[in-house]
C-alpha atoms as a PDB file:
ATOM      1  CA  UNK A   1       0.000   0.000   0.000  1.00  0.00           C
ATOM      2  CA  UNK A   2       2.806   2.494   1.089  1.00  0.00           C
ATOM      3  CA  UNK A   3       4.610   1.654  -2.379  1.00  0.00           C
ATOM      4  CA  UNK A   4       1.019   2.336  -4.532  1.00  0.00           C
ATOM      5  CA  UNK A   5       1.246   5.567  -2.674  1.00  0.00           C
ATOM      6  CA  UNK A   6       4.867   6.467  -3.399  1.00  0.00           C
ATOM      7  CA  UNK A   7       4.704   5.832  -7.036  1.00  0.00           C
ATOM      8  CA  UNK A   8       0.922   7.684  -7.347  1.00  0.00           C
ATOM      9  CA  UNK A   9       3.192  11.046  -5.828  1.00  0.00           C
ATOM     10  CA  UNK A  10       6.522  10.090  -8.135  1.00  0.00           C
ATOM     11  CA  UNK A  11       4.032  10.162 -11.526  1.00  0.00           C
ATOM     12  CA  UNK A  12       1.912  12.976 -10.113  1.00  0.00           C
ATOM     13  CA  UNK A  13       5.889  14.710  -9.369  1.00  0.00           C
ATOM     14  CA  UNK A  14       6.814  13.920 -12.943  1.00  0.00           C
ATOM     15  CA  UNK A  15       3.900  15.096 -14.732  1.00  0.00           C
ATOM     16  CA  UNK A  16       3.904  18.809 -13.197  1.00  0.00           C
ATOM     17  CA  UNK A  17       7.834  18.250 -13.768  1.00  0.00           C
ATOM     18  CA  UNK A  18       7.075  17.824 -17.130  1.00  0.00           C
ATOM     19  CA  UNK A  19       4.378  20.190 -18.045  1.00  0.00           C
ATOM     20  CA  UNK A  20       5.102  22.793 -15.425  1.00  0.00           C
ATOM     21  CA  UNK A  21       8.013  24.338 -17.150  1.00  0.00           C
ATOM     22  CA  UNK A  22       5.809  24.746 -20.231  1.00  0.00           C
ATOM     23  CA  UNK A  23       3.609  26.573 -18.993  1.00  0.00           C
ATOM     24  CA  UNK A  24       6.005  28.789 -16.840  1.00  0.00           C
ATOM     25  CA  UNK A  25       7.941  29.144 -20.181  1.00  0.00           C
ATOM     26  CA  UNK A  26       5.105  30.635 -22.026  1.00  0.00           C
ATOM     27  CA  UNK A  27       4.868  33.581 -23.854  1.00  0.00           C
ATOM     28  CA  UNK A  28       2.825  36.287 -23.207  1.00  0.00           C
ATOM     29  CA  UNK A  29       0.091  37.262 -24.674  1.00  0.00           C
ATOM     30  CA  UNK A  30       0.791  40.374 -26.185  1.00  0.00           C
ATOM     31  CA  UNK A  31      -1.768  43.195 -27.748  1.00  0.00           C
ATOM     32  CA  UNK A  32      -0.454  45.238 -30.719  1.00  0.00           C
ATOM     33  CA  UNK A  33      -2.945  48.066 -30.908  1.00  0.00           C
ATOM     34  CA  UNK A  34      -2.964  50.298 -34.240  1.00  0.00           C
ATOM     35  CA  UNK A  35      -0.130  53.730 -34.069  1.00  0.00           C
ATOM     36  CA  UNK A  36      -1.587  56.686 -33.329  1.00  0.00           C
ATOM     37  CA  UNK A  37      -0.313  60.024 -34.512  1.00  0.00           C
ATOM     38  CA  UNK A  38      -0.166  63.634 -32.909  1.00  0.00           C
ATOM     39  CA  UNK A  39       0.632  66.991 -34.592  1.00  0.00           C
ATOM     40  CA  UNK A  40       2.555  69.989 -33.470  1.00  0.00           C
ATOM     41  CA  UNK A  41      -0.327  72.819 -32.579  1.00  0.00           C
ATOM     42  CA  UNK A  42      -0.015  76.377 -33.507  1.00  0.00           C
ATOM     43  CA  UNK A  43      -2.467  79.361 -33.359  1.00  0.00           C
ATOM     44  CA  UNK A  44      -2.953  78.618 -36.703  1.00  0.00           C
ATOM     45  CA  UNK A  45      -5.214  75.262 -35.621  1.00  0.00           C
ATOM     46  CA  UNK A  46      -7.276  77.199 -34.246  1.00  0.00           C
ATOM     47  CA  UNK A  47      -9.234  78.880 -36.775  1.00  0.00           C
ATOM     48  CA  UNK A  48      -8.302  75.553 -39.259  1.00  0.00           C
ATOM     49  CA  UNK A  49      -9.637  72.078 -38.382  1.00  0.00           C
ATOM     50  CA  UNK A  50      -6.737  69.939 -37.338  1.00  0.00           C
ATOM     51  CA  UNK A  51      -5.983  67.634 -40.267  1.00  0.00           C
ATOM     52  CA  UNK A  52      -5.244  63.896 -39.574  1.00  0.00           C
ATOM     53  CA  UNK A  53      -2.029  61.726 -41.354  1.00  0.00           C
ATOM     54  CA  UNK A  54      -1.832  62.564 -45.311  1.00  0.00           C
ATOM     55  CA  UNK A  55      -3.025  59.020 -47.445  1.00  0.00           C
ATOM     56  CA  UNK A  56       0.597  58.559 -46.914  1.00  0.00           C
ATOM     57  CA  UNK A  57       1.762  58.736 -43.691  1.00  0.00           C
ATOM     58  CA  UNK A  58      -1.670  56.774 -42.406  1.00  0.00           C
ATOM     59  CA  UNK A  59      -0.219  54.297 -44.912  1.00  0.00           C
ATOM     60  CA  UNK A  60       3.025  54.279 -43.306  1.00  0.00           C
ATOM     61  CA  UNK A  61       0.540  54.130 -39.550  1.00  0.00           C
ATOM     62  CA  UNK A  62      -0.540  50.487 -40.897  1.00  0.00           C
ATOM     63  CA  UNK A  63       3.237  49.495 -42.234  1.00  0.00           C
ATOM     64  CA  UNK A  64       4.817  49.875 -38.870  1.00  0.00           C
ATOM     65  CA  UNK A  65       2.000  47.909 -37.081  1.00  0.00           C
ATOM     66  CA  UNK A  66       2.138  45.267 -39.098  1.00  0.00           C
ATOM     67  CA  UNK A  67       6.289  45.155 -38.782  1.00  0.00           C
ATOM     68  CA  UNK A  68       6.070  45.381 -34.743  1.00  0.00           C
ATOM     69  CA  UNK A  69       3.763  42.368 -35.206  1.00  0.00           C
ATOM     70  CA  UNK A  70       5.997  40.850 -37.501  1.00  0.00           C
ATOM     71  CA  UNK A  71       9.229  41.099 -35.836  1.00  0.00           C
ATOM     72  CA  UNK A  72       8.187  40.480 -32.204  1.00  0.00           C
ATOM     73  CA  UNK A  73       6.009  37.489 -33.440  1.00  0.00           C
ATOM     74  CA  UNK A  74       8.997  35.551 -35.148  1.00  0.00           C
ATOM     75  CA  UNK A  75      11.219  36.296 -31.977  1.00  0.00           C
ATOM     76  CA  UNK A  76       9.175  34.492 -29.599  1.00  0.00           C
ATOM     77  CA  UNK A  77       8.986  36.480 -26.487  1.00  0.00           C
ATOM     78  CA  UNK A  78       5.357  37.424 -27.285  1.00  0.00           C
ATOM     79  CA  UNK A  79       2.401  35.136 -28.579  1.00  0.00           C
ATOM     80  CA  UNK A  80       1.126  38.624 -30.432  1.00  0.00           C
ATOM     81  CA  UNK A  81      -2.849  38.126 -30.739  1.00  0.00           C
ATOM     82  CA  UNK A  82      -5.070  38.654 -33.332  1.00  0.00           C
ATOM     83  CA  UNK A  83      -7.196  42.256 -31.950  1.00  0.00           C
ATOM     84  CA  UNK A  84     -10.099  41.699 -35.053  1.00  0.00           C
ATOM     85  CA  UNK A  85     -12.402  40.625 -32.561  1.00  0.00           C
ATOM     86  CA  UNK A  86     -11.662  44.228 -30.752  1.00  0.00           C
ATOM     87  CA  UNK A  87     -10.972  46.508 -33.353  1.00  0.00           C
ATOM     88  CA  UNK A  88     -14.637  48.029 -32.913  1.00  0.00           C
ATOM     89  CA  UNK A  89     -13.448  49.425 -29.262  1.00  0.00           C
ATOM     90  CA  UNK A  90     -10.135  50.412 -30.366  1.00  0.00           C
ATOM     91  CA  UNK A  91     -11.690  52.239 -33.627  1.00  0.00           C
ATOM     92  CA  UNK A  92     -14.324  53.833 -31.443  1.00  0.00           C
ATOM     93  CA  UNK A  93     -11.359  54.930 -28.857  1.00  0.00           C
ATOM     94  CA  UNK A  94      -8.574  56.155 -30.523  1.00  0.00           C
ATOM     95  CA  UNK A  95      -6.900  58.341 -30.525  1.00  0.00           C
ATOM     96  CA  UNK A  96      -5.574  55.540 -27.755  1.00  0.00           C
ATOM     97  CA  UNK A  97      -3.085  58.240 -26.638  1.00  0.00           C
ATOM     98  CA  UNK A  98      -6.170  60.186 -25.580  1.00  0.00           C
ATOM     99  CA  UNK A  99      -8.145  58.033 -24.238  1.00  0.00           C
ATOM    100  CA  UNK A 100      -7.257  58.016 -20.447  1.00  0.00           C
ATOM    101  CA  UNK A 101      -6.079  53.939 -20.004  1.00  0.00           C
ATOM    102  CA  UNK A 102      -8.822  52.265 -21.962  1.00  0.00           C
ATOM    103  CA  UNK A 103      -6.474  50.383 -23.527  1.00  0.00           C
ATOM    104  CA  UNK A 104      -6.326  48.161 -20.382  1.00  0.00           C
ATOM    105  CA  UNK A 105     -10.030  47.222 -20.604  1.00  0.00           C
ATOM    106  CA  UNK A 106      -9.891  47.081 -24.130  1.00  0.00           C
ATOM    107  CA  UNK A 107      -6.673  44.573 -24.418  1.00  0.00           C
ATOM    108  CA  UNK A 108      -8.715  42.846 -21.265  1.00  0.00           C
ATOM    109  CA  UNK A 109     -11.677  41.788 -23.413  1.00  0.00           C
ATOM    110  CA  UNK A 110      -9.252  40.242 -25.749  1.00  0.00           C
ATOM    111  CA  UNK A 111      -7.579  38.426 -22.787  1.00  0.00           C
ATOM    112  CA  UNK A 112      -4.581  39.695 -23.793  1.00  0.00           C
ATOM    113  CA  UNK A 113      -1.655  39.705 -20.841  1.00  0.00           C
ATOM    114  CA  UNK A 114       0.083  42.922 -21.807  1.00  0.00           C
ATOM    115  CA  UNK A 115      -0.890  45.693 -24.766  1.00  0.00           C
ATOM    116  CA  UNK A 116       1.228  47.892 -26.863  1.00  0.00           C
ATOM    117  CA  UNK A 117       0.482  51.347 -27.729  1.00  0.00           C
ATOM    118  CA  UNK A 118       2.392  53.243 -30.101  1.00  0.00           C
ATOM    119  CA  UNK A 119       2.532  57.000 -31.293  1.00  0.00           C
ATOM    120  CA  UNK A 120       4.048  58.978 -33.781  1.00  0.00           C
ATOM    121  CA  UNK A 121       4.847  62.571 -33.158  1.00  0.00           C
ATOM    122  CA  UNK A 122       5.013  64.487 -36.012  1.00  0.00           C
ATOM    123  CA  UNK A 123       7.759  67.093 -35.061  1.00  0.00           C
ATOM    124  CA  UNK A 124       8.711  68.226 -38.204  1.00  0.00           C
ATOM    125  CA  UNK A 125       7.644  67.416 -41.335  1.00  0.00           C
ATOM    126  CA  UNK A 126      11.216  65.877 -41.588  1.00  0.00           C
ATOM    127  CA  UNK A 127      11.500  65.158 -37.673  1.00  0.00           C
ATOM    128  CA  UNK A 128       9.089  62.538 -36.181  1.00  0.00           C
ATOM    129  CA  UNK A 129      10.022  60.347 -32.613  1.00  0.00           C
ATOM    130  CA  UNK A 130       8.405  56.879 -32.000  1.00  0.00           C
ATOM    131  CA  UNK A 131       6.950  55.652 -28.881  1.00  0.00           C
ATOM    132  CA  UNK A 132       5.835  52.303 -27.996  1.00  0.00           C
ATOM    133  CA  UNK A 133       4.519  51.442 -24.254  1.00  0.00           C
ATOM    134  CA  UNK A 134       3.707  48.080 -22.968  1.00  0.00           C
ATOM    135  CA  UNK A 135       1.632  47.834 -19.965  1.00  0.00           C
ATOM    136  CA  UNK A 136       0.850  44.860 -18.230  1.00  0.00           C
ATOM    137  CA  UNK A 137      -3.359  44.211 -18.196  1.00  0.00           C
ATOM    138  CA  UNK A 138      -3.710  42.776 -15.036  1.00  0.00           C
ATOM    139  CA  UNK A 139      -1.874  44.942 -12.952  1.00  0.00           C
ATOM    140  CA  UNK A 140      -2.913  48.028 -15.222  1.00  0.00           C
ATOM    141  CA  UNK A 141       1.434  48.928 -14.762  1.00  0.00           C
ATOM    142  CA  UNK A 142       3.198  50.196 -17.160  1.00  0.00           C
ATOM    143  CA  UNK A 143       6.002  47.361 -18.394  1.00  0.00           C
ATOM    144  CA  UNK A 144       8.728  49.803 -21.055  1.00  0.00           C
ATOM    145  CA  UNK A 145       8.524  52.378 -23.180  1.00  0.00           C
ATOM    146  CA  UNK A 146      10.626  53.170 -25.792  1.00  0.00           C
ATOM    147  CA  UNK A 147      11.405  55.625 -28.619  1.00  0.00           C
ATOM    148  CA  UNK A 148      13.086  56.421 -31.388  1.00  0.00           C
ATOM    149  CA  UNK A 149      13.500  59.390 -33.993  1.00  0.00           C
ATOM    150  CA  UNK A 150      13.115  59.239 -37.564  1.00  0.00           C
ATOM    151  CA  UNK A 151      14.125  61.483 -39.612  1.00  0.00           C
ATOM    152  CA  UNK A 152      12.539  61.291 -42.933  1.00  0.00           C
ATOM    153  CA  UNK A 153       8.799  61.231 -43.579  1.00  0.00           C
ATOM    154  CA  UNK A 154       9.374  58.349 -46.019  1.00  0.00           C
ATOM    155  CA  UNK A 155       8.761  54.963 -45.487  1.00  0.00           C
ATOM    156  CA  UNK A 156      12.437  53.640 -45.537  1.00  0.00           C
ATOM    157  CA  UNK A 157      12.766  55.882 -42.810  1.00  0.00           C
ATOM    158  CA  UNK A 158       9.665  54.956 -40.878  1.00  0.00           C
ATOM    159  CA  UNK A 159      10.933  51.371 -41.530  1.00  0.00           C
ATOM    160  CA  UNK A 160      14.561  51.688 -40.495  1.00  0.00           C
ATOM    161  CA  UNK A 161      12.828  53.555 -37.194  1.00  0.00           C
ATOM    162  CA  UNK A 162      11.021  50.620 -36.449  1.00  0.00           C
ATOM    163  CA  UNK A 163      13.512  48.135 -36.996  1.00  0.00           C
ATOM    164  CA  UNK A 164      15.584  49.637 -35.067  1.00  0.00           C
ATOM    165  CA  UNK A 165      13.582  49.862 -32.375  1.00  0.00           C
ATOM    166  CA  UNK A 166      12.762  46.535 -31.812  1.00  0.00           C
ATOM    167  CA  UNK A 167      16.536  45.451 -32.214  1.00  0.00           C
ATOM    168  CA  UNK A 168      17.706  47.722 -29.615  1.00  0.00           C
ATOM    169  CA  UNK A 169      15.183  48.889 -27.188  1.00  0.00           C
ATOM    170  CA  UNK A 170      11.669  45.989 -27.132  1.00  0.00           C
ATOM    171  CA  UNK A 171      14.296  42.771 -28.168  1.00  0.00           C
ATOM    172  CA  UNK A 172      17.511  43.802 -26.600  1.00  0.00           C
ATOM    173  CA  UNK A 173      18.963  41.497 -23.743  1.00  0.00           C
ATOM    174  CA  UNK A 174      19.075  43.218 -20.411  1.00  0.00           C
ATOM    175  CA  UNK A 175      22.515  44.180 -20.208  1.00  0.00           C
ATOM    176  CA  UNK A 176      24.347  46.520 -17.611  1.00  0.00           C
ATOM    177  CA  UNK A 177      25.781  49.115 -19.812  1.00  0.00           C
END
């Protein structure tokens, strides 16, 4: 009876062994919510509607989401989910920048475990600085941010901004420097 017990707890051990590190090792889920862009103001706004991206740049909006999702999904450190099912909340949100945290509730319903906001700042109409934040849904606590400047409103440059980004500041080992 004693030895029934002993191996019952040595195959029970060996089965969390086994799957526990899975699970431990898996990536989280991870939110990629569309790039928002702001605009420097002037008087001048004022009395003019403030205009949105140019066909181009919104263009450009789309081409860097997609390449965050593209590089951090083939690196492995985030399961990056599919946010169809949510884009009706983020469309009806945005500008996300704006909107005060909803992201967290929004990224929530999608049972996402962290969510990535992004925003262009159009400096310049040569000058523009990326930021990305990642903020952790349950604990509603901001995880990084980083950002980068492009210079060039093309999409080479917008590319090269992104690109480097990830490299160096969402993928880079945590090194003392």
């Amino acid at each position: 009876m004693r030895i029934g017990r002993v191996a019952a707890w040595l195959a029970l051990m060996i089965v969390a062994a086994l799957t526990f590190p899975v699970a431990a090792g898996a990536a989280p889920k991870l939110a990629i919510f569309p790039v928002d862009m702001s605009f420097p103001s002037s008087e001048e706004d004022f009395f003019t509607a403030k205009r949105g991206p140019s066909p181009d740049e919104q263009r450009r909006l789309d081409m860097a989401r997609d390449q965050l999702q593209k590089l951090l999904s083939a690196n492995g450190r985030y399961d990056v989910i599919d946010i169809a099912p949510i884009a009706a909340d983020i469309t009806a949100a945005q500008p996300i920048f704006q909107c005060n945290g909803c992201e967290i509730d929004i990224a929530g319903k999608a049972k996402a475990d962290l969510v990535m906001t992004s925003l262009i700042d159009k400096i310049s109409e040569t000058h523009l600085s990326l930021t990305v934040a990642i903020v952790d849904v349950a604990q509603s606590k901001l995880v990084s941010t980083s950002s980068v400047l492009i210079q060039g409103n093309t999409d080479e440059a917008w590319a090269h901004g992104v690109r480097w980004l990830v490299k160096n500041r969402l993928l880079a080992e945590d090194k003392p420097k």
